[in-house]
C-alpha atoms as a PDB file:
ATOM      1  CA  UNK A   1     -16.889  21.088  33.451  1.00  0.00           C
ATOM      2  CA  UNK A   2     -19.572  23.998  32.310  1.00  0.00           C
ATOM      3  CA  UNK A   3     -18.565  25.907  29.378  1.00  0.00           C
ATOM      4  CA  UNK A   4     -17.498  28.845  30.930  1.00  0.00           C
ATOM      5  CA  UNK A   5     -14.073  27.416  31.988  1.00  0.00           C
ATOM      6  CA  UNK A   6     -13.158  26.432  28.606  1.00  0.00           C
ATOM      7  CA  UNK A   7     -11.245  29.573  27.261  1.00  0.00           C
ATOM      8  CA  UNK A   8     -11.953  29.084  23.389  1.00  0.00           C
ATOM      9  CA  UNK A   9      -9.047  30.783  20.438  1.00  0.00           C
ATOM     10  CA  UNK A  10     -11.171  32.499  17.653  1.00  0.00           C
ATOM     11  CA  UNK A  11      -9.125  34.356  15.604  1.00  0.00           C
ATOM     12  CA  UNK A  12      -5.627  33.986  14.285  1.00  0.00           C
ATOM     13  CA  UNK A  13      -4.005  36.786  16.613  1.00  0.00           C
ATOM     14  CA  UNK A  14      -5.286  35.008  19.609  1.00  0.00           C
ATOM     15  CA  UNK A  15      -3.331  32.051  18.041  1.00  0.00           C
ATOM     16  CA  UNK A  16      -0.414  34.200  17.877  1.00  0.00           C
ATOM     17  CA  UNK A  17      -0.386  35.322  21.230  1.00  0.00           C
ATOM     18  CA  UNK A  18       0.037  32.000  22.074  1.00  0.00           C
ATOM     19  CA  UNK A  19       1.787  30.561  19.438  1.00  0.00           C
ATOM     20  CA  UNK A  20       4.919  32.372  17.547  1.00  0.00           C
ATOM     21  CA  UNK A  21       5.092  32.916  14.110  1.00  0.00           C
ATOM     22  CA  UNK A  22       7.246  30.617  12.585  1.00  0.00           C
ATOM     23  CA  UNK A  23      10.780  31.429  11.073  1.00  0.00           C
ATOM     24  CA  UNK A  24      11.066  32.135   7.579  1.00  0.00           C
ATOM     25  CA  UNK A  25      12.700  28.649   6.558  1.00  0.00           C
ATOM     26  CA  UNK A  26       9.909  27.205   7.754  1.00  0.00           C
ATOM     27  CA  UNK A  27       8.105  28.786   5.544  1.00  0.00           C
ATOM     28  CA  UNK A  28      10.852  28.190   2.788  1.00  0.00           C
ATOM     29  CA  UNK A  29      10.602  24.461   2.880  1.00  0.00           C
ATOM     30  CA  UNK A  30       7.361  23.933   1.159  1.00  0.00           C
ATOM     31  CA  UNK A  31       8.830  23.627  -2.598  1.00  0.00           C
ATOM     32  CA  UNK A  32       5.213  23.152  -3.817  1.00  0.00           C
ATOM     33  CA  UNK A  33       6.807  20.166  -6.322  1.00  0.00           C
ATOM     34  CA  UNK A  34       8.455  16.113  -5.924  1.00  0.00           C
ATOM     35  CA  UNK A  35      11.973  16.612  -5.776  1.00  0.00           C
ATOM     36  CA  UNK A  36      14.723  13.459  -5.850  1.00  0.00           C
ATOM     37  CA  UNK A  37      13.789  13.249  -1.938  1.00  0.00           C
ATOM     38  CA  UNK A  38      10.288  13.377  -1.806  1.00  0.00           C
ATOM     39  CA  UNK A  39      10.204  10.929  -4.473  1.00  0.00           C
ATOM     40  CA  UNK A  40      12.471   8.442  -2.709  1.00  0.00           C
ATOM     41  CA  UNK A  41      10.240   9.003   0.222  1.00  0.00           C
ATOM     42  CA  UNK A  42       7.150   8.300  -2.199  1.00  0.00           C
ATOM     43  CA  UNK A  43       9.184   5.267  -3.263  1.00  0.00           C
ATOM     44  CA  UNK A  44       9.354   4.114   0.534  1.00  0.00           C
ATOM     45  CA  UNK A  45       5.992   4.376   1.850  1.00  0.00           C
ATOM     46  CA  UNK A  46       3.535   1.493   1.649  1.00  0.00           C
ATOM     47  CA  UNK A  47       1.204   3.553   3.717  1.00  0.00           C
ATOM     48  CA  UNK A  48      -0.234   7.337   3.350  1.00  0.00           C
ATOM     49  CA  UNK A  49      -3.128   9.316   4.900  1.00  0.00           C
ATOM     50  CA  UNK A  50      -5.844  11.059   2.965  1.00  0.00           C
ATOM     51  CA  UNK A  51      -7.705  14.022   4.104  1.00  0.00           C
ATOM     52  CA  UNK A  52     -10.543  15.278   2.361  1.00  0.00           C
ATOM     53  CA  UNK A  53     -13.439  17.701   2.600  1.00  0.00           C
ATOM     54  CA  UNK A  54     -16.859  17.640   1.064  1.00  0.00           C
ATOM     55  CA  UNK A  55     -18.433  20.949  -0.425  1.00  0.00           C
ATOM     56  CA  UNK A  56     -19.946  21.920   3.698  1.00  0.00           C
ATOM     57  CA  UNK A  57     -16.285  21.387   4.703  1.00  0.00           C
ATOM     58  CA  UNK A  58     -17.048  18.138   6.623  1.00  0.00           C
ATOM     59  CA  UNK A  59     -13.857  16.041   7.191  1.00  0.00           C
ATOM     60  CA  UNK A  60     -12.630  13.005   5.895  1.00  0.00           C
ATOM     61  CA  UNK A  61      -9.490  10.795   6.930  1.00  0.00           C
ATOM     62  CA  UNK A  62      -8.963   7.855   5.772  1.00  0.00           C
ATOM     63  CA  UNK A  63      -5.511   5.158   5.159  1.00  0.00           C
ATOM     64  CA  UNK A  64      -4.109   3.935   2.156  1.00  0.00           C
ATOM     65  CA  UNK A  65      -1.543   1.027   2.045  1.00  0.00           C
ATOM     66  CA  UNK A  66      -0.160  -0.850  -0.997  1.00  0.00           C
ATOM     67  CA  UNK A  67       3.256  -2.509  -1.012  1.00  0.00           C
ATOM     68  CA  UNK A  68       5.891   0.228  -0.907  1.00  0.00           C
ATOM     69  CA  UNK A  69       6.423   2.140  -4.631  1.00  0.00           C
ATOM     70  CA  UNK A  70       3.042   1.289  -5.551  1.00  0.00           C
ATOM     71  CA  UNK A  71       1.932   5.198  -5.848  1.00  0.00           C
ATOM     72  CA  UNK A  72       3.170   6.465  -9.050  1.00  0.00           C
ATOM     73  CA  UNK A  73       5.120   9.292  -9.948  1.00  0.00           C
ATOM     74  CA  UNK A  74       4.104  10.816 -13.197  1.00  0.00           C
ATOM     75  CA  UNK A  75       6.149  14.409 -12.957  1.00  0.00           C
ATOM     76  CA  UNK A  76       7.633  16.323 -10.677  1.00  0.00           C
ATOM     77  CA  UNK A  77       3.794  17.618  -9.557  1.00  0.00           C
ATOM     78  CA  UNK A  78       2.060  15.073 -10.454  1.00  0.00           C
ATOM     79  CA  UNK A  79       0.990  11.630  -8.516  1.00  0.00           C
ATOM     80  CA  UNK A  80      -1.204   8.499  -9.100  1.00  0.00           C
ATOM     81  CA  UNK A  81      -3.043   6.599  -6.118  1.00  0.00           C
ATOM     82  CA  UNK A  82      -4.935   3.846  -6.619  1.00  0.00           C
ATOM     83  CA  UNK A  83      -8.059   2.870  -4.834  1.00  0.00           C
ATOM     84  CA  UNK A  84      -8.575  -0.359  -3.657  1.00  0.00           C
ATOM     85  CA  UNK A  85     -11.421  -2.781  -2.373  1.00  0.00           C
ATOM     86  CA  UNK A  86     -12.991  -1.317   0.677  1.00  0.00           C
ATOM     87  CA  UNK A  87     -16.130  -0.881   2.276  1.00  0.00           C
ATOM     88  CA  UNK A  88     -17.654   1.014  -0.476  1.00  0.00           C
ATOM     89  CA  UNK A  89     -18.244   4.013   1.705  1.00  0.00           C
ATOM     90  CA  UNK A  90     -16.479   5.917  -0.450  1.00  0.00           C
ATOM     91  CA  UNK A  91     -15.782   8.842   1.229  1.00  0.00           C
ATOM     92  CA  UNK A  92     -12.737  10.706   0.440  1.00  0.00           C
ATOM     93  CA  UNK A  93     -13.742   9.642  -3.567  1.00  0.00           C
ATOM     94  CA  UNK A  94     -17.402  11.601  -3.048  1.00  0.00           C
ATOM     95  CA  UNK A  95     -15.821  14.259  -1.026  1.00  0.00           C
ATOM     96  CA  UNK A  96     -13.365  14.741  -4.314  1.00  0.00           C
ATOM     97  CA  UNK A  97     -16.227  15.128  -6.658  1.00  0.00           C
ATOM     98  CA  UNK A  98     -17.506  17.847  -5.125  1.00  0.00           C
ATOM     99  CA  UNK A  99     -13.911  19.664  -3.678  1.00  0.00           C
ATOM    100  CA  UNK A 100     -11.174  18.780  -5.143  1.00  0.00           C
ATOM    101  CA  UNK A 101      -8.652  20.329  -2.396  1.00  0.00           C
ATOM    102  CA  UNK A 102      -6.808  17.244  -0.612  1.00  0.00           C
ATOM    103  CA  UNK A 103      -3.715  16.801   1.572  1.00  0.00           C
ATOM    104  CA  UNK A 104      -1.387  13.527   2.016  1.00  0.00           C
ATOM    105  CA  UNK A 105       0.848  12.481   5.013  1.00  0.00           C
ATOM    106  CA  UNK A 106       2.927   9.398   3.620  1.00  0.00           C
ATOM    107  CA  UNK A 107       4.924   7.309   6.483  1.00  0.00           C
ATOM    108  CA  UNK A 108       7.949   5.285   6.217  1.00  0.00           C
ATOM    109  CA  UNK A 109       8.254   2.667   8.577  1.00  0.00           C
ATOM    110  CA  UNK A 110      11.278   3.660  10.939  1.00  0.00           C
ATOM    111  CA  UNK A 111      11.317   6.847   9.874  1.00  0.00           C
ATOM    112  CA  UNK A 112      10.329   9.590  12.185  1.00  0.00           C
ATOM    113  CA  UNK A 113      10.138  12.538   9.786  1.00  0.00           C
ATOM    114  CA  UNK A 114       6.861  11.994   7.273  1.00  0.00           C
ATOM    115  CA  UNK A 115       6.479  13.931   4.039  1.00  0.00           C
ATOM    116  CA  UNK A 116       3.069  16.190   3.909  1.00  0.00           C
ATOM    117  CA  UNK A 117       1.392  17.256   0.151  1.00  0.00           C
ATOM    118  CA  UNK A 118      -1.216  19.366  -0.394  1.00  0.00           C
ATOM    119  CA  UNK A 119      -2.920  19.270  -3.642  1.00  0.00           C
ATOM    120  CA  UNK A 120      -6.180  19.254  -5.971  1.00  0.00           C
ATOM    121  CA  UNK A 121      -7.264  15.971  -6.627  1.00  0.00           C
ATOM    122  CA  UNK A 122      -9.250  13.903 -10.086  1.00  0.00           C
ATOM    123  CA  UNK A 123     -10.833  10.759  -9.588  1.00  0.00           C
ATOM    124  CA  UNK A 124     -10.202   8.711 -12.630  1.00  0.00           C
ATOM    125  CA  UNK A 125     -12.029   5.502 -13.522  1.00  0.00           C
ATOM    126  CA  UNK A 126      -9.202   4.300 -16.400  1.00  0.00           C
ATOM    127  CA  UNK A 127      -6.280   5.844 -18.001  1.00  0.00           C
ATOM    128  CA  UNK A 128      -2.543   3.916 -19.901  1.00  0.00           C
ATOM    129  CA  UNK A 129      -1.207   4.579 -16.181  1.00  0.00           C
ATOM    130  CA  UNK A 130      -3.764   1.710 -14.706  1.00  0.00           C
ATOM    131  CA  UNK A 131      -1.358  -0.644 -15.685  1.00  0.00           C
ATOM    132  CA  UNK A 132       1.408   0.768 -13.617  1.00  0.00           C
ATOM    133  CA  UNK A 133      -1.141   0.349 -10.482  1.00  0.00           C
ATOM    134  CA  UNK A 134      -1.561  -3.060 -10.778  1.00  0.00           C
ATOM    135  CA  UNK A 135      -0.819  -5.566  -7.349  1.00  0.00           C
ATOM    136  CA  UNK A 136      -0.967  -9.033  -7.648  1.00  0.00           C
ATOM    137  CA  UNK A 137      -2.146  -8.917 -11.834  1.00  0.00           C
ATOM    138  CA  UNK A 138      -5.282  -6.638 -10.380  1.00  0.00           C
ATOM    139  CA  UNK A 139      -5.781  -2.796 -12.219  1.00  0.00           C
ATOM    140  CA  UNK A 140      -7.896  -0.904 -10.341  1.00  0.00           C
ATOM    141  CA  UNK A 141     -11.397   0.466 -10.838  1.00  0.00           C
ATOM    142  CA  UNK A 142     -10.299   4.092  -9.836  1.00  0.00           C
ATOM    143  CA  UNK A 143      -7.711   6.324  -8.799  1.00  0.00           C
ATOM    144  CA  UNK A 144      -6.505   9.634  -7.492  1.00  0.00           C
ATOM    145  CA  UNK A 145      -4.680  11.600  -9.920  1.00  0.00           C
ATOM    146  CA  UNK A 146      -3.093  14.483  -7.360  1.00  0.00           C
ATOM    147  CA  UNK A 147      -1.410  17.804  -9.018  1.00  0.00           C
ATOM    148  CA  UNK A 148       1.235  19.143  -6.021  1.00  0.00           C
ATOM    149  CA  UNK A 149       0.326  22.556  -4.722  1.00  0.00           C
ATOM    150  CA  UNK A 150       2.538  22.429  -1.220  1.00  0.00           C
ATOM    151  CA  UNK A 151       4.919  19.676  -0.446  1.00  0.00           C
ATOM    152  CA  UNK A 152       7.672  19.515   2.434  1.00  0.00           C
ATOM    153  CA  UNK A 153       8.832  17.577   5.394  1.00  0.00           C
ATOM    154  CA  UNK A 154       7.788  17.461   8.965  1.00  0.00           C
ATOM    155  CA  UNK A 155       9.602  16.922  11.391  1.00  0.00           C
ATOM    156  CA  UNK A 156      10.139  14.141  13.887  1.00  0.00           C
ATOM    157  CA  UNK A 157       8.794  15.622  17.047  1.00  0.00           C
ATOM    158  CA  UNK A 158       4.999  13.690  16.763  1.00  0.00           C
ATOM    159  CA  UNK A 159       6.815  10.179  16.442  1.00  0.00           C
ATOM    160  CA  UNK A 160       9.124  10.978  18.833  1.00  0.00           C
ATOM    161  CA  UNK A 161       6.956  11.573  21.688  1.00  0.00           C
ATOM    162  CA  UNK A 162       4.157   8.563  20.689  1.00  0.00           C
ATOM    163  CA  UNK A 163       7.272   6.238  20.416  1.00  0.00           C
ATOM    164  CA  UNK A 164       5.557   5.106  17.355  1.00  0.00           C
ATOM    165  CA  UNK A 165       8.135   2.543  16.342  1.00  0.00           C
ATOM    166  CA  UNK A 166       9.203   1.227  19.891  1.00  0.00           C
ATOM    167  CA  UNK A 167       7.674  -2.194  20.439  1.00  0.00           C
ATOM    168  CA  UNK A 168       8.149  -2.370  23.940  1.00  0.00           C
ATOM    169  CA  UNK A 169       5.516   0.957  24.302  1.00  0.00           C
ATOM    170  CA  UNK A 170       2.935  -0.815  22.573  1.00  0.00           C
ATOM    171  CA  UNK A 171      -0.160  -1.715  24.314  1.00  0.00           C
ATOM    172  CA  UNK A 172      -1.125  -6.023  24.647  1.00  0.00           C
ATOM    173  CA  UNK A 173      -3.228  -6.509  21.804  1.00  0.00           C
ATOM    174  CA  UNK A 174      -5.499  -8.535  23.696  1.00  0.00           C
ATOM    175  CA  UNK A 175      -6.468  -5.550  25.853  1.00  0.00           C
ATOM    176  CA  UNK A 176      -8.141  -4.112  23.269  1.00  0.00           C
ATOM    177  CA  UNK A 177     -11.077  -4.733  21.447  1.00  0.00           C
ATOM    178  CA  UNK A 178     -11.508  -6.703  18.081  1.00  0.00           C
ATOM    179  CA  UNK A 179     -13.374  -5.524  14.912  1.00  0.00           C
ATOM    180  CA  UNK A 180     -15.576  -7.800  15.401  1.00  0.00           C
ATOM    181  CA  UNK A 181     -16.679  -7.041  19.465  1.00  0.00           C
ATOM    182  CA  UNK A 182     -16.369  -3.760  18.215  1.00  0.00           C
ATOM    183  CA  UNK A 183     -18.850  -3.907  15.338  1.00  0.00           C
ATOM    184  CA  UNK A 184     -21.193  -6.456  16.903  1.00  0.00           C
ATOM    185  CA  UNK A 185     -21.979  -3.458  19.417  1.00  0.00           C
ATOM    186  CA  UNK A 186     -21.773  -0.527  17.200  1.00  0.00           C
ATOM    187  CA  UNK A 187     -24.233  -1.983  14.831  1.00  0.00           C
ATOM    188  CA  UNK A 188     -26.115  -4.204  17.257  1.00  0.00           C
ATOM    189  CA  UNK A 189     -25.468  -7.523  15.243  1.00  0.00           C
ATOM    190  CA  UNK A 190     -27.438 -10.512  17.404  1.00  0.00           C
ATOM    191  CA  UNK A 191     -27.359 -12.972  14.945  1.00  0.00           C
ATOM    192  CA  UNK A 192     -23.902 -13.757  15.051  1.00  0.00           C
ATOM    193  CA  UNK A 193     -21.264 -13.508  17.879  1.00  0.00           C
ATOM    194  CA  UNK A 194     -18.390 -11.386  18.073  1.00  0.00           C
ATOM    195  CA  UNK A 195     -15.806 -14.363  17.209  1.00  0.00           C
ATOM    196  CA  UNK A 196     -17.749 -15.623  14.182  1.00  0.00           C
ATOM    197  CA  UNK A 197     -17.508 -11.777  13.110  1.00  0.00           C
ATOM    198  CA  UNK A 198     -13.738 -11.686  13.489  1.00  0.00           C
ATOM    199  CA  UNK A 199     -13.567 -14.798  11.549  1.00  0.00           C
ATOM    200  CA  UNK A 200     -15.921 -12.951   8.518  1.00  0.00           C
ATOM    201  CA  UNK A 201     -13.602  -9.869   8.692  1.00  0.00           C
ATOM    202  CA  UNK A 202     -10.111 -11.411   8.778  1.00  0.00           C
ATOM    203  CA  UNK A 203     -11.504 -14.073   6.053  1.00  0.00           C
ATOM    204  CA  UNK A 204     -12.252 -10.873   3.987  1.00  0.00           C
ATOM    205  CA  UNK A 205      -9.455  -8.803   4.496  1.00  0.00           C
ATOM    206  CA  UNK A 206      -7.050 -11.347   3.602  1.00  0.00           C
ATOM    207  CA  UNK A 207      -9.053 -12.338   0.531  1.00  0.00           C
ATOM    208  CA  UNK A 208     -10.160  -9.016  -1.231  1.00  0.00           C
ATOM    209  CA  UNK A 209      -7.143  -6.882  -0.699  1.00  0.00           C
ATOM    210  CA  UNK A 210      -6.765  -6.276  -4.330  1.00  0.00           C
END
């Protein structure tokens, strides 16, 4: 395929000859502050995404997961999220330091629709709060403290067509790849084979969660 046949979009009315603007109440939706719902939603979800963008405007995604109510509502537009042992990347937490702008997607399991925040985020390294964050008798060495600039619902169409929640469409684990075959080519590890990997990784994951 040569460039030429890929027709690109470049400005917004190109989008919208393609696209319709949306109705008004979808528009209306965003109440831009945590309601009864959203919090119940909030309440719900042991797992969120986090999009971020450095100062250049290069991307960041990345998952969070705690045991459901773990992120804490302070006000109705303002939320805690605590950071937890990773790889030490960092990368959403440096992006946040230098642009504050962020935007959440938090999932229930078995629930199609997913609530979507935007917001400005502050990395905090201790506050009375850290208390409420604890898992398992473990505070956290940071957090995201996230004031509400858009919040509303999306709808159910995306988990609808992936049949997200439908066992039976998932794939045979065993076709895929492990972390450890994965990471053993990736990073060109000779030393060690791709089982005694897996067996570093799952030892690891199970043992620092918190």
């Amino acid at each position: 395929m040569s460039p030429s046949e890929i027709r690109t979009v470049t400005t917004e009315a190109e989008l919208r000859e393609i696209v319709a603007p949306p109705s008004q109440a979808i528009w209306d939706k965003d109440i831009a502050r945590i309601d009864e719902h959203a919090r119940t939603i909030i309440t719900h979800s042991p797992f969120l995404v986090l999009a971020t963008a450095n100062e250049n405007g290069t991307c960041d995604v990345s998952p969070r997961g705690d045991p459901a109510g773990s992120v804490l509502v302070l006000d109705d537009h303002r939320l805690v999220i605590a950071d937890r042992p990773g790889n030490h990347r960092v990368d959403g937490l440096r992006n946040v330091l230098t642009n504050p702008h962020v935007g959440l997607l938090f999932i229930v399991p078995g629930m199609n629709e997913t609530l979507r925040l935007n917001g400005r985020a502050t990395l905090v390294s201790d506050a009375p709060f850290f208390d409420d964050l604890a898992v398992k008798g473990k505070r956290p060495r940071l957090a995201l403290l996230v004031e509400v600039e858009e919040l509303y619902m999306h709808c159910a169409k995306a988990f609808l067509r992936s049949s997200l929640w439908q066992p039976d469409t998932w794939p045979d684990r065993k076709s895929l790849p492990t972390l450890g075959r994965i990471a053993k080519d990736h990073i060109g590890i000779k030393e060690l084979s791709a089982e005694q990997l897996d067996e570093g990784l799952d030892r690891d994951a199970e043992q620092n969660q918190y």
